[in-house]
Each structure stands twice: as structure tokens, then as C-alpha cells.
PDB file of N, CA and C in Angstrom:
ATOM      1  N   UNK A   1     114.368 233.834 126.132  1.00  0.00           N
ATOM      2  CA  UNK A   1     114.938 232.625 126.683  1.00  0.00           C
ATOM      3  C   UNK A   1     113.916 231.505 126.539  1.00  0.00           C
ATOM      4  N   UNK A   2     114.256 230.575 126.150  1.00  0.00           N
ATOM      5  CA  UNK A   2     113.293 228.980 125.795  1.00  0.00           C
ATOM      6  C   UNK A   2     113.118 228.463 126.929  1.00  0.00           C
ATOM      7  N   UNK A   3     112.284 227.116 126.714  1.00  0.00           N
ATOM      8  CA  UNK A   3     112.041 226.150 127.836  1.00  0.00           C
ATOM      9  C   UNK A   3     113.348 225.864 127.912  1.00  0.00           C
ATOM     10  N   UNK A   4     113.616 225.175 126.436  1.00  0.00           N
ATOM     11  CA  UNK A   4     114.699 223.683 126.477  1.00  0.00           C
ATOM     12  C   UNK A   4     115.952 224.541 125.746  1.00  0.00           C
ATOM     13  N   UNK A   5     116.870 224.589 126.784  1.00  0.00           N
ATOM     14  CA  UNK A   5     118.377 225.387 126.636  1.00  0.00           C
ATOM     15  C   UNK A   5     119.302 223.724 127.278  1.00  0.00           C
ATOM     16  N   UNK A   6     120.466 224.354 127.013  1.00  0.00           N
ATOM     17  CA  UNK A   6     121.398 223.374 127.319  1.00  0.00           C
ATOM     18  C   UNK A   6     121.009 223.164 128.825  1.00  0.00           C
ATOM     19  N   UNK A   7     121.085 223.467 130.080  1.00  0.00           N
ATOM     20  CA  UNK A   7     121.326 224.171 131.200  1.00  0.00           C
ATOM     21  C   UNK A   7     120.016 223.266 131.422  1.00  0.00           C
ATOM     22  N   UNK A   8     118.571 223.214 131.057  1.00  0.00           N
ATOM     23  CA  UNK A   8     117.967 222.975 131.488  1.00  0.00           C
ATOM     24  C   UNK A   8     117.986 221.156 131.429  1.00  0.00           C
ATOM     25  N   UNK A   9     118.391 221.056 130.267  1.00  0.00           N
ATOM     26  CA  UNK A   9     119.300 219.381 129.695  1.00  0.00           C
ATOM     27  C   UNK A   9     119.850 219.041 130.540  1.00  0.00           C
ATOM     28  N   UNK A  10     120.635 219.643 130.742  1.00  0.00           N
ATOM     29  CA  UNK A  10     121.897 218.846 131.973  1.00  0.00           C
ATOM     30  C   UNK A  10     121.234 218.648 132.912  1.00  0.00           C
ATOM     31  N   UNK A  11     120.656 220.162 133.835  1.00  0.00           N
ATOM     32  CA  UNK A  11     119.891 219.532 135.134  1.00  0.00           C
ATOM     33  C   UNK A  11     118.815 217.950 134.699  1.00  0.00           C
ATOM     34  N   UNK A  12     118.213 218.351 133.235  1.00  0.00           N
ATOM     35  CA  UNK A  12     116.933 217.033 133.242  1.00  0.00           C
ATOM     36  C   UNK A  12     117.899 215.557 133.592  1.00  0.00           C
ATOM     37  N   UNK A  13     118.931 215.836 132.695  1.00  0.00           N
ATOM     38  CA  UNK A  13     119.801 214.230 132.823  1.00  0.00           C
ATOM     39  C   UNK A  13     120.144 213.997 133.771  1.00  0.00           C
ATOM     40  N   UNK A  14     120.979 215.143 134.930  1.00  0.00           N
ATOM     41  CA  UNK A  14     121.549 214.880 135.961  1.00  0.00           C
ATOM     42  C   UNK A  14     120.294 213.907 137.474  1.00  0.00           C
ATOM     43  N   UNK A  15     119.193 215.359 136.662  1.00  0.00           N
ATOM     44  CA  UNK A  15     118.019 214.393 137.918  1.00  0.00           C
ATOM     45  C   UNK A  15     117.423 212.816 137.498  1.00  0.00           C
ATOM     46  N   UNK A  16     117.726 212.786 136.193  1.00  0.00           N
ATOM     47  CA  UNK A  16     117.419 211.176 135.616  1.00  0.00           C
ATOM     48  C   UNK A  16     117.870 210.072 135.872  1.00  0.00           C
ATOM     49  N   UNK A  17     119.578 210.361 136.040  1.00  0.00           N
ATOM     50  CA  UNK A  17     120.391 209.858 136.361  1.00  0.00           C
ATOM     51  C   UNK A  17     120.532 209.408 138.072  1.00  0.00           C
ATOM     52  N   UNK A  18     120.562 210.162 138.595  1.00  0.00           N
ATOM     53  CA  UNK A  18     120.398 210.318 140.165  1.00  0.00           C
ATOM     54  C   UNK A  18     119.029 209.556 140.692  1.00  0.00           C
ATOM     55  N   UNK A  19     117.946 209.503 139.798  1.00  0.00           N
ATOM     56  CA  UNK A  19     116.611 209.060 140.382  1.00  0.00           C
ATOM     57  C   UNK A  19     116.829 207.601 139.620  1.00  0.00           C
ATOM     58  N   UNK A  20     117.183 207.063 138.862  1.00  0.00           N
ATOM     59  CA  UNK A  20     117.133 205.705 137.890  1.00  0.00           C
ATOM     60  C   UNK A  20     118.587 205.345 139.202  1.00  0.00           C
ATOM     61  N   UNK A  21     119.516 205.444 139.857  1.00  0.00           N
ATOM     62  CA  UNK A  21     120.147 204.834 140.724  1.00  0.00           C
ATOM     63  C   UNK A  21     119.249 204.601 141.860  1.00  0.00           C
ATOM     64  N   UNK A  22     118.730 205.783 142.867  1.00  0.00           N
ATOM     65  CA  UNK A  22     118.158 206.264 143.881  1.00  0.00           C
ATOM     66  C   UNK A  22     116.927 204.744 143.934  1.00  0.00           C
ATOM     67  N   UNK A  23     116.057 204.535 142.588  1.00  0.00           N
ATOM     68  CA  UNK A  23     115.360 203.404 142.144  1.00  0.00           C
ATOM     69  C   UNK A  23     115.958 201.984 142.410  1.00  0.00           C
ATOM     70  N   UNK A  24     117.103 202.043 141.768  1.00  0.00           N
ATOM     71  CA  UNK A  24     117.847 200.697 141.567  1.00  0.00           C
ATOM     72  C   UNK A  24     118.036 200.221 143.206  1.00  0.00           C
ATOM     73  N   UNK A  25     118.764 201.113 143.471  1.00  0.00           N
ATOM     74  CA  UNK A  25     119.110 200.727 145.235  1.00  0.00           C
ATOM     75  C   UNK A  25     117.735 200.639 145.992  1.00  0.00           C
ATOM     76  N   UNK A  26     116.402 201.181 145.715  1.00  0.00           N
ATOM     77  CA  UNK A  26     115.545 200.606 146.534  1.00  0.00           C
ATOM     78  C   UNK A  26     114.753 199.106 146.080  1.00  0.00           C
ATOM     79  N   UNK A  27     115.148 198.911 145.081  1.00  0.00           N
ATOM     80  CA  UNK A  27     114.843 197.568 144.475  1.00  0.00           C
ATOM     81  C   UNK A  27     115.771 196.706 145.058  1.00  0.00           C
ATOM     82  N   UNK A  28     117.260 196.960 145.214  1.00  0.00           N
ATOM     83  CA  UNK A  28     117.883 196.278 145.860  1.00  0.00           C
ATOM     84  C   UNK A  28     117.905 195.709 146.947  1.00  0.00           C
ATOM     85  N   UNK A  29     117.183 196.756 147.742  1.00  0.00           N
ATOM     86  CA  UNK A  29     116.870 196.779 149.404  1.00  0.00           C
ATOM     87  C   UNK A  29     115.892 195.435 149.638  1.00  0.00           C
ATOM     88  N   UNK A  30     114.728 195.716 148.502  1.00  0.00           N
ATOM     89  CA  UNK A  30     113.378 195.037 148.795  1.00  0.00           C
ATOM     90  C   UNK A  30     113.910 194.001 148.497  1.00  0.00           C
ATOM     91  N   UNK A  31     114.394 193.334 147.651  1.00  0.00           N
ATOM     92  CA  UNK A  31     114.739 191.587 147.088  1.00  0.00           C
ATOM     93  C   UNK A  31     115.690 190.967 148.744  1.00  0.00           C
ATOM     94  N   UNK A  32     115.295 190.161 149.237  1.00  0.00           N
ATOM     95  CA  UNK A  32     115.406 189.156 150.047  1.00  0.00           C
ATOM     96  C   UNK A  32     117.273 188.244 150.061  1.00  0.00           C
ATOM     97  N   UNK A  33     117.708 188.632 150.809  1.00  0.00           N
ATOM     98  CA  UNK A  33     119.180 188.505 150.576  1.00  0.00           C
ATOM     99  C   UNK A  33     119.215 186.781 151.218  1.00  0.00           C
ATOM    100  N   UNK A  34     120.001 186.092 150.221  1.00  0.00           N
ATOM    101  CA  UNK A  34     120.108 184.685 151.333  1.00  0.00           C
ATOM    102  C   UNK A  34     121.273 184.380 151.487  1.00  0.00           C
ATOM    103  N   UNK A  35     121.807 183.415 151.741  1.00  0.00           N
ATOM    104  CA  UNK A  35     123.583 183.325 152.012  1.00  0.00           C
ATOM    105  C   UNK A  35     124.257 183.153 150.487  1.00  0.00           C
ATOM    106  N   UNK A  36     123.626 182.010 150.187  1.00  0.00           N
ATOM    107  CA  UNK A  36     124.330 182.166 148.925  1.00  0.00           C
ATOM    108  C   UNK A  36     123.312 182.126 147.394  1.00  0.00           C
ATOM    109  N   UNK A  37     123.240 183.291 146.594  1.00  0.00           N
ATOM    110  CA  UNK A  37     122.389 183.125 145.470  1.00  0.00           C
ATOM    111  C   UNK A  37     122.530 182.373 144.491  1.00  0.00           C
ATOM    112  N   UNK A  38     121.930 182.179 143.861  1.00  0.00           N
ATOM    113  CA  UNK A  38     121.442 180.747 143.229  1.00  0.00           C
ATOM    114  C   UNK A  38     120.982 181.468 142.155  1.00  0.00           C
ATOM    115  N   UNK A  39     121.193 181.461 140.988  1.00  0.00           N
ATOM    116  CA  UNK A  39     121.099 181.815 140.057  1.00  0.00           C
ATOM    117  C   UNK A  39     120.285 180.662 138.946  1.00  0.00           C
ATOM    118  N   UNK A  40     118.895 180.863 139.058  1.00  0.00           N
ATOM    119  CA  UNK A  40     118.318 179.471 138.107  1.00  0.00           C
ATOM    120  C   UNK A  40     117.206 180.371 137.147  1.00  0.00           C
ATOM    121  N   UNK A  41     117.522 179.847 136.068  1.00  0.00           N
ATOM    122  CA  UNK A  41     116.749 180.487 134.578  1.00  0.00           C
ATOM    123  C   UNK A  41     115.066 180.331 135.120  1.00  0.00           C
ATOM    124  N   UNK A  42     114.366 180.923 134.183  1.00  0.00           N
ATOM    125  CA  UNK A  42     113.282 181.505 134.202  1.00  0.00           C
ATOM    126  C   UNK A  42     112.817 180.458 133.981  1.00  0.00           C
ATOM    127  N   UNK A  43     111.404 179.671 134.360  1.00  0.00           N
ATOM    128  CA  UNK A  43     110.570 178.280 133.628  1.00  0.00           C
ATOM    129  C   UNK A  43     110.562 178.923 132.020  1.00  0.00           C
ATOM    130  N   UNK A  44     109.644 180.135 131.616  1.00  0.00           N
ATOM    131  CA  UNK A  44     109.535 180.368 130.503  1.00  0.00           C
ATOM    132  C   UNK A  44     110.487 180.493 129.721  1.00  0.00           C
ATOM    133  N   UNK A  45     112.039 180.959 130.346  1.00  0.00           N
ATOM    134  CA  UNK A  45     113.188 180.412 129.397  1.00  0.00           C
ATOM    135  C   UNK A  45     113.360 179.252 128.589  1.00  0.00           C
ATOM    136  N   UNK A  46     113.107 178.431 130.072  1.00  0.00           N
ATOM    137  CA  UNK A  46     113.137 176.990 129.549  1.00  0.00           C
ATOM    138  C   UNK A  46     111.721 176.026 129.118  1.00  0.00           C
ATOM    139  N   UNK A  47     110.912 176.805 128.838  1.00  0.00           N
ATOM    140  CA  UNK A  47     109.375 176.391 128.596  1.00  0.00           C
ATOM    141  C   UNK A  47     110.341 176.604 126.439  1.00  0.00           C
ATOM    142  N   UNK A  48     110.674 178.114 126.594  1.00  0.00           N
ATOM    143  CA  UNK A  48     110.637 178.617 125.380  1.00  0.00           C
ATOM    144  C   UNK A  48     111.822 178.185 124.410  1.00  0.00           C
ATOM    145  N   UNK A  49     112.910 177.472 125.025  1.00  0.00           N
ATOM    146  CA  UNK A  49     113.749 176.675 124.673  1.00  0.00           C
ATOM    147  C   UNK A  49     113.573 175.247 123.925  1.00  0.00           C
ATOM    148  N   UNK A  50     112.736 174.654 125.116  1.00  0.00           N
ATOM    149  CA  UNK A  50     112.514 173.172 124.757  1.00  0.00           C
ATOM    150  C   UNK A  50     111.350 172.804 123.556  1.00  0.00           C
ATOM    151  N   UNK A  51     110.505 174.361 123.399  1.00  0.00           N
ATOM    152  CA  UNK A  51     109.721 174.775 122.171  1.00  0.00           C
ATOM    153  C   UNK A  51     110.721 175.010 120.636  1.00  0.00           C
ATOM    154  N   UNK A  52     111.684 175.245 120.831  1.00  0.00           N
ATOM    155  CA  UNK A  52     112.580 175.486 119.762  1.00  0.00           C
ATOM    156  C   UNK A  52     112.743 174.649 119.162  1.00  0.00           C
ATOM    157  N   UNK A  53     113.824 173.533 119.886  1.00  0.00           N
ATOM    158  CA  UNK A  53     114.603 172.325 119.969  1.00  0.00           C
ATOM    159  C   UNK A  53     113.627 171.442 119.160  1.00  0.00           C
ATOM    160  N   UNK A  54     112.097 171.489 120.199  1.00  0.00           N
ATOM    161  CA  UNK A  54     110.845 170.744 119.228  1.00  0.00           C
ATOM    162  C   UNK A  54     110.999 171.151 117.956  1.00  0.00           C
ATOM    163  N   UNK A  55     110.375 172.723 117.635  1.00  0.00           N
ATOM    164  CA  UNK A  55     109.869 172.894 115.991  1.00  0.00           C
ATOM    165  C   UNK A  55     111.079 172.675 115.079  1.00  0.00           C
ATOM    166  N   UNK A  56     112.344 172.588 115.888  1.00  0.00           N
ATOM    167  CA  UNK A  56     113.528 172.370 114.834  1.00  0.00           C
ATOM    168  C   UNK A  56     113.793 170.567 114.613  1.00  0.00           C
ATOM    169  N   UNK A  57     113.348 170.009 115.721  1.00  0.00           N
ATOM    170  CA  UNK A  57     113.281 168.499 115.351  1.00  0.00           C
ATOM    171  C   UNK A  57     112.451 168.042 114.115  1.00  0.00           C
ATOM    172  N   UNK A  58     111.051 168.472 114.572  1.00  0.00           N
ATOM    173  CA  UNK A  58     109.756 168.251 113.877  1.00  0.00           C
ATOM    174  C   UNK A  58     110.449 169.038 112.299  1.00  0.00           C
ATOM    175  N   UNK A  59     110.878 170.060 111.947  1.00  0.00           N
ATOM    176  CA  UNK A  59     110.709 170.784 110.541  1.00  0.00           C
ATOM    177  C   UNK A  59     112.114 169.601 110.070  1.00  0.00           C
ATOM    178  N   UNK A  60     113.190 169.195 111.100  1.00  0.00           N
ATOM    179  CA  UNK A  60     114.557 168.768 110.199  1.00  0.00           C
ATOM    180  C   UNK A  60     113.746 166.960 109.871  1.00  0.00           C
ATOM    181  N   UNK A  61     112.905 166.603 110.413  1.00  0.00           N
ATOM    182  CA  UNK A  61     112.437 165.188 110.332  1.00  0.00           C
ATOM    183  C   UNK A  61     111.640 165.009 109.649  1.00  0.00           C
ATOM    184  N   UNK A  62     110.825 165.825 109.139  1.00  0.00           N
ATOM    185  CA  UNK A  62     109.732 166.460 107.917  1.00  0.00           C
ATOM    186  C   UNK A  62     110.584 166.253 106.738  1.00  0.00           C
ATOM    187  N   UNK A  63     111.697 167.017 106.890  1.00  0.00           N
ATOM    188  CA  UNK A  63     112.585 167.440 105.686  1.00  0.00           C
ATOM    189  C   UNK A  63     113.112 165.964 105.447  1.00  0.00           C
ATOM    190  N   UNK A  64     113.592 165.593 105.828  1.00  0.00           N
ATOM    191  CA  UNK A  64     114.559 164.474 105.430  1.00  0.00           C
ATOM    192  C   UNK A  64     113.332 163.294 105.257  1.00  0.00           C
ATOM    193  N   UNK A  65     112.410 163.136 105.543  1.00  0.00           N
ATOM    194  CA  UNK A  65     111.285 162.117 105.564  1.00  0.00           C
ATOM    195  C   UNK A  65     110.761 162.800 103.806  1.00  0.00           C
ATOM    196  N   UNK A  66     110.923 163.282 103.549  1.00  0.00           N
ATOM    197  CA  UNK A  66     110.075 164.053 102.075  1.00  0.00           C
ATOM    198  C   UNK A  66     111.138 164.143 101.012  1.00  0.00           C
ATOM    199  N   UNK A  67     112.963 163.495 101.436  1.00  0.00           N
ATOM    200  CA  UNK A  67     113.779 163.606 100.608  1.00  0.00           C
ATOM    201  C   UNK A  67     113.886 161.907 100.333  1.00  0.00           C
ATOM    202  N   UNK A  68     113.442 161.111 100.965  1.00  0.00           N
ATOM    203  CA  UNK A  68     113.375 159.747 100.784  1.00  0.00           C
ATOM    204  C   UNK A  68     111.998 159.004  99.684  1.00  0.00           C
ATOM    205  N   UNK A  69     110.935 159.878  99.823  1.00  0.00           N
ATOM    206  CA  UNK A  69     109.994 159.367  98.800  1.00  0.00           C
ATOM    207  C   UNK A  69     110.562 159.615  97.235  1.00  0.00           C
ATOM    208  N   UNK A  70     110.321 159.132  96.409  1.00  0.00           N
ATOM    209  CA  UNK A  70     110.252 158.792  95.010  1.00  0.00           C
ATOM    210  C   UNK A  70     109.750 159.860  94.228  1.00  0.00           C
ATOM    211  N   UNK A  71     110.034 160.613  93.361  1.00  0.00           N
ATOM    212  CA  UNK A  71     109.546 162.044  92.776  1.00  0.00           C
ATOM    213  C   UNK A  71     108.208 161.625  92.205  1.00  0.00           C
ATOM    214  N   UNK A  72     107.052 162.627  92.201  1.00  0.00           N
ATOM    215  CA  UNK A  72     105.803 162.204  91.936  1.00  0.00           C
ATOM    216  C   UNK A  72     105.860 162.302  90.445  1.00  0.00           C
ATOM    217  N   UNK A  73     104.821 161.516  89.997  1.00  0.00           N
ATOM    218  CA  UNK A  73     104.674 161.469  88.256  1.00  0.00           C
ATOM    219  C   UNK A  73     103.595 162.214  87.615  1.00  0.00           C
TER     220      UNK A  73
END
């Protein structure tokens, strides 16, 4: 008889399963309940957003600034 049989699978998942909830609900407990939640994005969301928006301004204003000069000779 092996370590790893079906039998021993199921119990591993079943206790995985049971402990990854058992987890969730004490995380739940600890976070601070208020009347009504408020749901507001991360700064670094929006740090990492307004970084985008930039390098896509800066590369499309590059581009079109380098389609207006005169072909070199």
C-alpha cells in the first residue's frame, strides 16, 4: 500500500478545502465592519494608471511630432 492512493487525495482536498474557508471566515471576522462600505481603488491602482495614460501620451506625441519633420537627406 503507497503513501499517495486515491483515499488519501480526497481526505488531503477535503482538509484543504475546509481549512482555506475556516481561513477566509477568520479574515472576515478581523476586517472592521462599518455601516456602509465604500469601495475605493488602491492609490497604486491609480498611481499605476495615471503612469500609463502618461507613457501613452508622451510615445503618441513623439510619434506624430517625427511624422511632421521633412525626410532627412
Amino acid at each position: 500500500m503507497g503513501i499517495m492512493n486515491r483515499r488519501n487525495a480526497v481526505i488531503g482536498w477535503t482538509v484543504w478545502q475546509l481549512m482555506k474557508r475556516v481561513a477566509m471566515q477568520k479574515a472576515k471576522s478581523v476586517v472592521p465592519k462599518g455601516d456602509a462600505p465604500r469601495r475605493r481603488p488602491h492609490k497604486v491602482a491609480i498611481l499605476g494608471a495615471v503612469a500609463a495614460v502618461a507613457a501613452l501620451v508622451f510615445v503618441w506625441r513623439r510619434k506624430s511630432s517625427t511624422d511632421d519633420l521633412p525626410p532627412a537627406v
